[in-house]
C-alpha atoms as a PDB file:
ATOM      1  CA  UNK A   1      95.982 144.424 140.087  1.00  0.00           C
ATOM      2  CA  UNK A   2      97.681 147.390 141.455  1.00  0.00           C
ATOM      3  CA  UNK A   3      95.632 149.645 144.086  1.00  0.00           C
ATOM      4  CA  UNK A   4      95.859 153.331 143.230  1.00  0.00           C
ATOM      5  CA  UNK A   5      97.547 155.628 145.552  1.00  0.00           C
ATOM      6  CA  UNK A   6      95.685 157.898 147.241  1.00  0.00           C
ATOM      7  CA  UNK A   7      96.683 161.249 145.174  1.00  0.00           C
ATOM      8  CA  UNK A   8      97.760 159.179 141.995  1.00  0.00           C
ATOM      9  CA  UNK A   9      95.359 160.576 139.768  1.00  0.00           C
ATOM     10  CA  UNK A  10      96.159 164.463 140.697  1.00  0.00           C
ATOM     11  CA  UNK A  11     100.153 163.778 141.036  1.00  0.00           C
ATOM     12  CA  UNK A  12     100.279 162.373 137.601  1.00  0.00           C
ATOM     13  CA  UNK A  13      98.237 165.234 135.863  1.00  0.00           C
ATOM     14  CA  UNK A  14     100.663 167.779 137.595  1.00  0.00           C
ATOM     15  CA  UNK A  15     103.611 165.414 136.243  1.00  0.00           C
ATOM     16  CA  UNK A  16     102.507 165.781 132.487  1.00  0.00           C
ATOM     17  CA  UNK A  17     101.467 169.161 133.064  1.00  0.00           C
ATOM     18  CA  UNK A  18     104.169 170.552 135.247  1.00  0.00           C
ATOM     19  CA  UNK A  19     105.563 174.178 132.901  1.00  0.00           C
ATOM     20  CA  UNK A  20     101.508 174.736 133.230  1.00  0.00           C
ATOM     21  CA  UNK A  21     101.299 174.843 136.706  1.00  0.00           C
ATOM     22  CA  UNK A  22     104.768 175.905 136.679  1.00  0.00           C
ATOM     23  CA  UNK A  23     103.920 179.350 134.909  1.00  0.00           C
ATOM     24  CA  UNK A  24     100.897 179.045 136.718  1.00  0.00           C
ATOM     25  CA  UNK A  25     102.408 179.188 140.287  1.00  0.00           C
ATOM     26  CA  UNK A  26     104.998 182.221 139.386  1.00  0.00           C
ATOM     27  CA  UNK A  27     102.118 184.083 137.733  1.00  0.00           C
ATOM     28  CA  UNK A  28     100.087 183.728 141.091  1.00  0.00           C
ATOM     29  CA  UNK A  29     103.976 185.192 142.942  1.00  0.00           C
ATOM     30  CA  UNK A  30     104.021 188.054 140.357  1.00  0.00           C
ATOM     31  CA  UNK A  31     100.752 188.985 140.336  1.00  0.00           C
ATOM     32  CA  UNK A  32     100.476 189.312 143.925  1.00  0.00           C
ATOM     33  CA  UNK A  33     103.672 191.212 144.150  1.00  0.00           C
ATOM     34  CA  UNK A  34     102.121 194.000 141.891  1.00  0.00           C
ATOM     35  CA  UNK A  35      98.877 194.072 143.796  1.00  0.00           C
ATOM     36  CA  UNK A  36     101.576 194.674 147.329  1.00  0.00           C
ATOM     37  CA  UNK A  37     103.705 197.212 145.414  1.00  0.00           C
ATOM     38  CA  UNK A  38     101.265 199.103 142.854  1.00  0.00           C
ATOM     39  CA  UNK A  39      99.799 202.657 143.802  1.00  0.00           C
ATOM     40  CA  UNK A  40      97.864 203.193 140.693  1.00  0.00           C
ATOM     41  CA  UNK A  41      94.060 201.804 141.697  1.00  0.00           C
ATOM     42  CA  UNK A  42      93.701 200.972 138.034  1.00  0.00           C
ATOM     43  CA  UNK A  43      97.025 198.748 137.876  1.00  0.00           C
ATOM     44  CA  UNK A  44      96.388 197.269 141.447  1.00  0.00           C
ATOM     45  CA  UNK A  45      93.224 196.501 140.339  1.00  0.00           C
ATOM     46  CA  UNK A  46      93.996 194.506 137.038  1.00  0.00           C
ATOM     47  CA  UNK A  47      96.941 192.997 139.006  1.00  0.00           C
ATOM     48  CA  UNK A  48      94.496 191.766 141.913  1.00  0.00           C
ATOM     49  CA  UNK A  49      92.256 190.423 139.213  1.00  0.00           C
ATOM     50  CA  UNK A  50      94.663 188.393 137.517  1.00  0.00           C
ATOM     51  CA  UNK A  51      96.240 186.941 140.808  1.00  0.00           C
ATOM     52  CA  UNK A  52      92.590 185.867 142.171  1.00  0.00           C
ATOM     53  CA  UNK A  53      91.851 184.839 138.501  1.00  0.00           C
ATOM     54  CA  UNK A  54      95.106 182.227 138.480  1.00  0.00           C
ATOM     55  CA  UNK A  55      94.419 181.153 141.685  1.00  0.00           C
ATOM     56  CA  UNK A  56      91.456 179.889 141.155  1.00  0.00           C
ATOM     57  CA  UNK A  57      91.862 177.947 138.038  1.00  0.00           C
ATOM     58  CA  UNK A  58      95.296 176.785 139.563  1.00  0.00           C
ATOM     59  CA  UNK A  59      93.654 175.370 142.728  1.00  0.00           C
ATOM     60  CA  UNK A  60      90.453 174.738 141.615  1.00  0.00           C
ATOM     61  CA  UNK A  61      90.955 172.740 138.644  1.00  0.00           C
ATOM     62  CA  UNK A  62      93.593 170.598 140.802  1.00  0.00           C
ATOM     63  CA  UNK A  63      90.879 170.491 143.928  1.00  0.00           C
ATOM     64  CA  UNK A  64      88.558 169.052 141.146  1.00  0.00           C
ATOM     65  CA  UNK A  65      90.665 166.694 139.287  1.00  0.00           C
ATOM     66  CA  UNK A  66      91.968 165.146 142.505  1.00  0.00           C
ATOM     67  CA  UNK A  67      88.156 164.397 143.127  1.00  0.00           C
ATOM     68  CA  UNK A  68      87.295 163.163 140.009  1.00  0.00           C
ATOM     69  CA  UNK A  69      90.803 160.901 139.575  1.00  0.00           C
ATOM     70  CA  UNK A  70      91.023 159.793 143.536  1.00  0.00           C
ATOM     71  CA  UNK A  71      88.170 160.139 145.298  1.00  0.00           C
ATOM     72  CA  UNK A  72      84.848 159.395 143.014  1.00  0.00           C
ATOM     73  CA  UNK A  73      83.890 156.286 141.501  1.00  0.00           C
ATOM     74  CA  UNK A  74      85.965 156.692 138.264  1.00  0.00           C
ATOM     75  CA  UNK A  75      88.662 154.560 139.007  1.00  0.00           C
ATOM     76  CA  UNK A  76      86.532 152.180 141.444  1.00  0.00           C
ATOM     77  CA  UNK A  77      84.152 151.188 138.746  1.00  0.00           C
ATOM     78  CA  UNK A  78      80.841 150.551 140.261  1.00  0.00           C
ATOM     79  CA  UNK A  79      79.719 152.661 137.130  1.00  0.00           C
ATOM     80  CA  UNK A  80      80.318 149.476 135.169  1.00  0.00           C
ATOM     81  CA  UNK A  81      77.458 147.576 137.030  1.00  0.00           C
ATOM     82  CA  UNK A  82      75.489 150.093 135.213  1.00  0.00           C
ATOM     83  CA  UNK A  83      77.030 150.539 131.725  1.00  0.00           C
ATOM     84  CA  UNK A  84      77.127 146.568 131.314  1.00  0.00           C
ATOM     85  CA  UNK A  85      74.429 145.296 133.238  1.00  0.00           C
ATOM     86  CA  UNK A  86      74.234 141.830 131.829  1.00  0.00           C
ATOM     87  CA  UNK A  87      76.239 138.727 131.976  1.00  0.00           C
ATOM     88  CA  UNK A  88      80.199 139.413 131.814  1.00  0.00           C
ATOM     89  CA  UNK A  89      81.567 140.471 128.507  1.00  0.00           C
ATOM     90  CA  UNK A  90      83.632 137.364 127.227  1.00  0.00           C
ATOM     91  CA  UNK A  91      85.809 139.798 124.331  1.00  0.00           C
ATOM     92  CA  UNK A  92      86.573 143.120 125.410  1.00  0.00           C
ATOM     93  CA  UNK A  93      88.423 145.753 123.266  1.00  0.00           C
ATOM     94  CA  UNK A  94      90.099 148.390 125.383  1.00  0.00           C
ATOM     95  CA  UNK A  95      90.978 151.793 123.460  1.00  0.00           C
ATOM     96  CA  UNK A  96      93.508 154.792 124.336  1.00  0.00           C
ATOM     97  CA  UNK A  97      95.452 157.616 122.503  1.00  0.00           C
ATOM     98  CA  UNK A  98      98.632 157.061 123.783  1.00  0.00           C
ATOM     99  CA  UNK A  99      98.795 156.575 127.796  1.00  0.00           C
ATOM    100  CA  UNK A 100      97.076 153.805 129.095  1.00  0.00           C
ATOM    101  CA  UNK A 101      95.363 154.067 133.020  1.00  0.00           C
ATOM    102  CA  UNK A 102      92.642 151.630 132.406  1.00  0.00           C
ATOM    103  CA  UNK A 103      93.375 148.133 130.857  1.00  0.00           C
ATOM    104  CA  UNK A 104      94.989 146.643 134.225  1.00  0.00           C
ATOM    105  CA  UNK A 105      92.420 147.467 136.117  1.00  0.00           C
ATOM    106  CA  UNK A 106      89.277 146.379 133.830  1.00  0.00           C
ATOM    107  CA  UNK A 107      91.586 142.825 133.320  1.00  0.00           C
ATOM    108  CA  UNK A 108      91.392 142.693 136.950  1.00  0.00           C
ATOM    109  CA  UNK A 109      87.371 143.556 136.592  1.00  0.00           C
ATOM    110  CA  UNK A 110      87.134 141.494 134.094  1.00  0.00           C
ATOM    111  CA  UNK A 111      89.627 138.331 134.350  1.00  0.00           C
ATOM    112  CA  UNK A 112      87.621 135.711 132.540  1.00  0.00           C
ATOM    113  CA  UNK A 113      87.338 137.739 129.263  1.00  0.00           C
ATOM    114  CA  UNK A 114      89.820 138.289 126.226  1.00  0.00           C
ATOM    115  CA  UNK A 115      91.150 141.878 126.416  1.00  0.00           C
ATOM    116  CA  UNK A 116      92.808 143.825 123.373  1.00  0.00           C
ATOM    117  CA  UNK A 117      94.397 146.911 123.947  1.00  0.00           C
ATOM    118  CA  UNK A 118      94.812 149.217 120.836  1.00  0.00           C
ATOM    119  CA  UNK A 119      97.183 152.072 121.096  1.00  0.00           C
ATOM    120  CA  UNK A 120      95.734 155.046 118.792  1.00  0.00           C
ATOM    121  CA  UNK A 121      98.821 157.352 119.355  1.00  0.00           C
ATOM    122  CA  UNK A 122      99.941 159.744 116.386  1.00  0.00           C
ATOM    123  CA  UNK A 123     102.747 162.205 117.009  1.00  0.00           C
ATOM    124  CA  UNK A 124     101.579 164.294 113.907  1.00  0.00           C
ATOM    125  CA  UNK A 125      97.968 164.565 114.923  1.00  0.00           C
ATOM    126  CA  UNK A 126      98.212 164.421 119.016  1.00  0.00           C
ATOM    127  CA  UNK A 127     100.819 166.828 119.936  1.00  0.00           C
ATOM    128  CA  UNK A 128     100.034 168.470 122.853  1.00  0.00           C
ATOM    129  CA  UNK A 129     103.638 167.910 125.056  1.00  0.00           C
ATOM    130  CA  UNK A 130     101.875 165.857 128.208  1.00  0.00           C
ATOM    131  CA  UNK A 131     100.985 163.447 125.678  1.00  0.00           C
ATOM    132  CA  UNK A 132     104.787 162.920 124.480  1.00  0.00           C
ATOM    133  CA  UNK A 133     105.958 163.272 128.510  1.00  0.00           C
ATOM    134  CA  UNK A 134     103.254 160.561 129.380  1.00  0.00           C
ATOM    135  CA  UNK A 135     104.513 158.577 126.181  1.00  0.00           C
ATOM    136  CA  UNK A 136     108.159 158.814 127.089  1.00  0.00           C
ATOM    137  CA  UNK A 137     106.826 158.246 131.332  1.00  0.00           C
ATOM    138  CA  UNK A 138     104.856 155.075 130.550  1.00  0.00           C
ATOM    139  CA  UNK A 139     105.451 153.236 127.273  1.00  0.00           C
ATOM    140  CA  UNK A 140     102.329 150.708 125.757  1.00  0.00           C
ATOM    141  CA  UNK A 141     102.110 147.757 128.019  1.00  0.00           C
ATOM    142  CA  UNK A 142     103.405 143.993 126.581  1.00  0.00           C
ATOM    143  CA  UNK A 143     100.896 143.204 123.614  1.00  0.00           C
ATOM    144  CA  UNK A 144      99.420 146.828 123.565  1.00  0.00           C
ATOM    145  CA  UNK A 145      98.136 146.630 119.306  1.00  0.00           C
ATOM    146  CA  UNK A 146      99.189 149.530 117.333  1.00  0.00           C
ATOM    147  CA  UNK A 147      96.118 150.302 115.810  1.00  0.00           C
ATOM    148  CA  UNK A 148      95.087 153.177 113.213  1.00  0.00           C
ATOM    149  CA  UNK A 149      91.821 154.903 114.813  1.00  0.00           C
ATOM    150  CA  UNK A 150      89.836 154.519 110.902  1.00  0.00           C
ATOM    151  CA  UNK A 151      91.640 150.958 110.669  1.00  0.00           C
ATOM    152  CA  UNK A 152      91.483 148.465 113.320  1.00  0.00           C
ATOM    153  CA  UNK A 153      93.142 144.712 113.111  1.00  0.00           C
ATOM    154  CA  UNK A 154      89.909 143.270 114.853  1.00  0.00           C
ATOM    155  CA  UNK A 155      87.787 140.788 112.753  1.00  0.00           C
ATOM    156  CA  UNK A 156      83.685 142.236 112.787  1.00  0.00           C
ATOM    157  CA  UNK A 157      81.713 141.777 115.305  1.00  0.00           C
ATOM    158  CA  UNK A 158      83.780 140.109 117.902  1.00  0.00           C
ATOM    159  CA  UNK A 159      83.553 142.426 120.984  1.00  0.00           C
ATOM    160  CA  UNK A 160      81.058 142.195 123.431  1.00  0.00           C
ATOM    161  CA  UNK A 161      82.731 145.250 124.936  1.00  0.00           C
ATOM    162  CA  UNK A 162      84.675 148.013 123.477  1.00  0.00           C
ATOM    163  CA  UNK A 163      85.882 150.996 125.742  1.00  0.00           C
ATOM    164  CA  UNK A 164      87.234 154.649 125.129  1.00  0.00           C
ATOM    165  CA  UNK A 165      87.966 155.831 128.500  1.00  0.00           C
ATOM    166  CA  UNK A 166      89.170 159.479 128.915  1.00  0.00           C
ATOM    167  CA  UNK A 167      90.990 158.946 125.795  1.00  0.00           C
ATOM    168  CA  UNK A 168      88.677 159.188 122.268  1.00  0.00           C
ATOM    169  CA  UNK A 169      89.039 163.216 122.725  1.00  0.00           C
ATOM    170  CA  UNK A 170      92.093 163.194 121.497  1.00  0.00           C
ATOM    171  CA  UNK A 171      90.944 162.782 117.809  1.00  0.00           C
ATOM    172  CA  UNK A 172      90.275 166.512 117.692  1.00  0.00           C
ATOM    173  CA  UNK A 173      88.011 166.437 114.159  1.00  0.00           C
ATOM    174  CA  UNK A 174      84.907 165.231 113.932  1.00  0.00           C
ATOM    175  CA  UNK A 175      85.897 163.253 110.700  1.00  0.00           C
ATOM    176  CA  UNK A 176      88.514 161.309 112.981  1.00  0.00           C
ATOM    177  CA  UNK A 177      85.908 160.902 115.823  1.00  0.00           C
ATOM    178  CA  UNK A 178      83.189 159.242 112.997  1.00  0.00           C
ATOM    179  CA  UNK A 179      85.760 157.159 111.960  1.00  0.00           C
ATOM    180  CA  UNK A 180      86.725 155.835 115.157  1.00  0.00           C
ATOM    181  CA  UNK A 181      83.489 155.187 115.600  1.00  0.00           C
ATOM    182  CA  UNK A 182      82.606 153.674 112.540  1.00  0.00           C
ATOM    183  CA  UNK A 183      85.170 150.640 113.344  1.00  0.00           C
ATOM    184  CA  UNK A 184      84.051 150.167 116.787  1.00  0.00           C
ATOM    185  CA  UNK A 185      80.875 149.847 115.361  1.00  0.00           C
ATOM    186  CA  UNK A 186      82.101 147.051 112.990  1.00  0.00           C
ATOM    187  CA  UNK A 187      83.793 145.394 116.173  1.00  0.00           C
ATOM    188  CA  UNK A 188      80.880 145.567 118.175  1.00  0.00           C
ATOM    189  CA  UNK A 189      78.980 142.432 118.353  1.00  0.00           C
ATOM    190  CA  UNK A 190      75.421 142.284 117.768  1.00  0.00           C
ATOM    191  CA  UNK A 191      74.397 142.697 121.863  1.00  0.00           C
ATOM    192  CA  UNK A 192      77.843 144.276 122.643  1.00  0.00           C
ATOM    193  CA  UNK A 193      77.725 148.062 123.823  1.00  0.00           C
ATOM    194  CA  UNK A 194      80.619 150.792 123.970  1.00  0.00           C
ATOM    195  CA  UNK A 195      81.126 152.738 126.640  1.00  0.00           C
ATOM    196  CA  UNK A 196      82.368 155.463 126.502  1.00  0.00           C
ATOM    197  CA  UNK A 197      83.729 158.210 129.307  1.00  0.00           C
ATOM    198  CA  UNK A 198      84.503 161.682 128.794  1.00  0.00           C
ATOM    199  CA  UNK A 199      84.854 165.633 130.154  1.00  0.00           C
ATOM    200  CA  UNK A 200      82.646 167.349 127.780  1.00  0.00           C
ATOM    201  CA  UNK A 201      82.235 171.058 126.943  1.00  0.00           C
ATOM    202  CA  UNK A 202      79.509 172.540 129.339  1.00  0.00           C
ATOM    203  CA  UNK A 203      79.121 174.248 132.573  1.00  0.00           C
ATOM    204  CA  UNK A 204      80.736 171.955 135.294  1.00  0.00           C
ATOM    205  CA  UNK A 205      84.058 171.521 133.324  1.00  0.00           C
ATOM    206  CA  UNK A 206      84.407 175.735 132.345  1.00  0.00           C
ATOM    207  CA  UNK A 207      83.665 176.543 136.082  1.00  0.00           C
ATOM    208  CA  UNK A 208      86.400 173.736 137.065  1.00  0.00           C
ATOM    209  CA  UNK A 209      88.946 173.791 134.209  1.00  0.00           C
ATOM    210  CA  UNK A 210      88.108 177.722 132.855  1.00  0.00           C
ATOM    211  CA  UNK A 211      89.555 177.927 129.175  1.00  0.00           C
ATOM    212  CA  UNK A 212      90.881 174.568 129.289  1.00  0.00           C
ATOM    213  CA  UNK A 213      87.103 173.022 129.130  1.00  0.00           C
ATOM    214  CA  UNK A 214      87.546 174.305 124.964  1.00  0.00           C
ATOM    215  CA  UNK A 215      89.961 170.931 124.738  1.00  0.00           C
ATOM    216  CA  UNK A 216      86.653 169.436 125.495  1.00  0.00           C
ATOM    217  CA  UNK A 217      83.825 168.282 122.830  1.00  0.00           C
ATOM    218  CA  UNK A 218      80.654 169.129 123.173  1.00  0.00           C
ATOM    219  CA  UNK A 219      77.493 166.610 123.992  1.00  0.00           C
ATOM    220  CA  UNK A 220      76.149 167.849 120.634  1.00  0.00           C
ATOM    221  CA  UNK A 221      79.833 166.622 118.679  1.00  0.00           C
ATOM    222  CA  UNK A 222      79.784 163.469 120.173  1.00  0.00           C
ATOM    223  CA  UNK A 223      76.635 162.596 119.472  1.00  0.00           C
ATOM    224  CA  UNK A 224      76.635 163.825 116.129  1.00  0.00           C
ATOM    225  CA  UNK A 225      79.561 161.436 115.526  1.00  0.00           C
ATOM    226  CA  UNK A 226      78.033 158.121 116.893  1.00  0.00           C
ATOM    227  CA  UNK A 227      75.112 159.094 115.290  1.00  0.00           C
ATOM    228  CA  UNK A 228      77.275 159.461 111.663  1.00  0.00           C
ATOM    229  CA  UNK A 229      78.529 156.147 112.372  1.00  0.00           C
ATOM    230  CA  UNK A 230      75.068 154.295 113.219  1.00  0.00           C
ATOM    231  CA  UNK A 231      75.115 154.071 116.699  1.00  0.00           C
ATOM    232  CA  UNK A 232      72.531 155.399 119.225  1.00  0.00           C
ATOM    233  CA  UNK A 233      72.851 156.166 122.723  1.00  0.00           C
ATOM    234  CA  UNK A 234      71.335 153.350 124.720  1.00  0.00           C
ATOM    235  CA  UNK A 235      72.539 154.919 128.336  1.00  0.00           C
ATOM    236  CA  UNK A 236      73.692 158.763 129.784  1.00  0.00           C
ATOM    237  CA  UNK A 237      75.100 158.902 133.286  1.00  0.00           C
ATOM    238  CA  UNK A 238      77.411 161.552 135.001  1.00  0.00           C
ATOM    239  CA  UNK A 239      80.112 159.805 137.827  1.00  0.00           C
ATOM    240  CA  UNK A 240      80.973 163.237 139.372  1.00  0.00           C
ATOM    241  CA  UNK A 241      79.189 166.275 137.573  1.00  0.00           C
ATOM    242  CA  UNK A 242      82.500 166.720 135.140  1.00  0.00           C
ATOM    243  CA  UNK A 243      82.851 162.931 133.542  1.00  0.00           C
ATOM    244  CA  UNK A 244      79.804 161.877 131.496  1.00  0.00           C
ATOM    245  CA  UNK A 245      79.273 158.069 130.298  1.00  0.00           C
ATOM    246  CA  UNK A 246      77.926 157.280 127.084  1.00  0.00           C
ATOM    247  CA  UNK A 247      76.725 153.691 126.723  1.00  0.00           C
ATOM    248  CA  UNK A 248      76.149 152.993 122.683  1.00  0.00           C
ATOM    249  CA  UNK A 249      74.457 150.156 120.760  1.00  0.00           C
ATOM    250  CA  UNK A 250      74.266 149.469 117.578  1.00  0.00           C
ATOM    251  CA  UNK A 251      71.045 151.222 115.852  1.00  0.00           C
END
């Protein structure tokens, strides 16, 4: 198992994301030329605004993700001690929406157990363009399932383990969410647990991310989705005050 580099996590959200930060960084130039060449207060003013308002989300959001993605527990996993306390999960189901991070590293975690990797990817319904530069940047690995999120080629109850890491936001409806949850559900085997890890919409991630938090779900949506699909919450942990982990049973 590969060790991550020490800024991977930051460097490869800046990759996907780079005509963001790219408009982001001449907005901050602009902006601060107005504030050094304006005489109206008024205009100054707004223009001062806007730099110190770009600044911050620029810097801050990439002083916080390089936390979360390369310095926190995320990508360590002694979270998992907690989220699957018992004995090792012998089936484990590993789910993403297009760019897989995670299914190396929890084979690694977990090398005595069966892992499936489903790919969830839709161009039609996820098609934000760091998704298709991510895509095009790292294909599905070798055996990687194709998998429909309402449809998946798993026989019931088989997993001990299923995980959505950083990816089941992606289905932006509710209706896909329940769905997607409504399988894993069928999956799950009768002492199995999801787990389930996630930016959601509250405080922490609008002071970090600003407007970008609104690509987040709320606590309320997510739980209103397990709930749909008869699932309670059987665990609720932050790692870092911006990632929450939901740990589900079956009701």
């Amino acid at each position: 198992m590969k060790s991550r580099g020490s800024c991977q996590g930051v460097l490869t959200i800046v990759r996907f994301n780079w005509p963001f930060y790219g408009f982001a960084i001449a907005g901050i130039f602009l902006t601060a030329g107005g504030v050094m060449v304006l005489e109206n207060p008024l205009l100054r003013g707004l223009f001062l605004a806007a730099f110190l308002c770009t600044l911050y989300l620029t810097f801050v959001s990439l002083a916080v993700s390089w936390y979360i993605y390369d310095r926190s527990d995320l990508y360590r996993w002694k979270w998992l001690a907690r989220a699957l306390p018992d004995a090792e999960p012998a089936t484990t189901i590993v789910c993403h929406s297009g760019f897989d991070e995670v299914s190396e590293a929890l084979a690694g975690r977990y090398a005595r157990a069966t892992q499936i990797v489903l790919d969830h990817y839709y161009p039609h319904l996820m098609t934000e363009p760091s998704i298709r530069r991510a895509r095009r940047k790292f294909p599905p690995a070798a055996g990687t399932i194709p998998a429909d999120f309402s449809r998946w080629p798993i026989g019931s109850g088989t997993a001990d383990a299923i995980f959505g890491l950083l990816a089941i936001h992606e289905l932006r409806a509710e209706s896909q969410r329940i769905a997607w949850f409504q399988e894993a559900s069928r999956c799950l085997g009768p002492s199995g647990r999801i787990v389930l890890a996630e930016h959601t919409r509250d405080a922490a991630n609008l002071l970090a991310y600003g407007p970008g938090f609104l690509h987040f779900h709320s606590p309320r949506s997510w739980r209103k989705c397990w709930e749909a699909a008869g699932l309670r919450l059987a665990d609720e942990f932050r790692v870092t005050p911006w990632i929450r982990i939901f740990v589900l049973v079956k009701s």
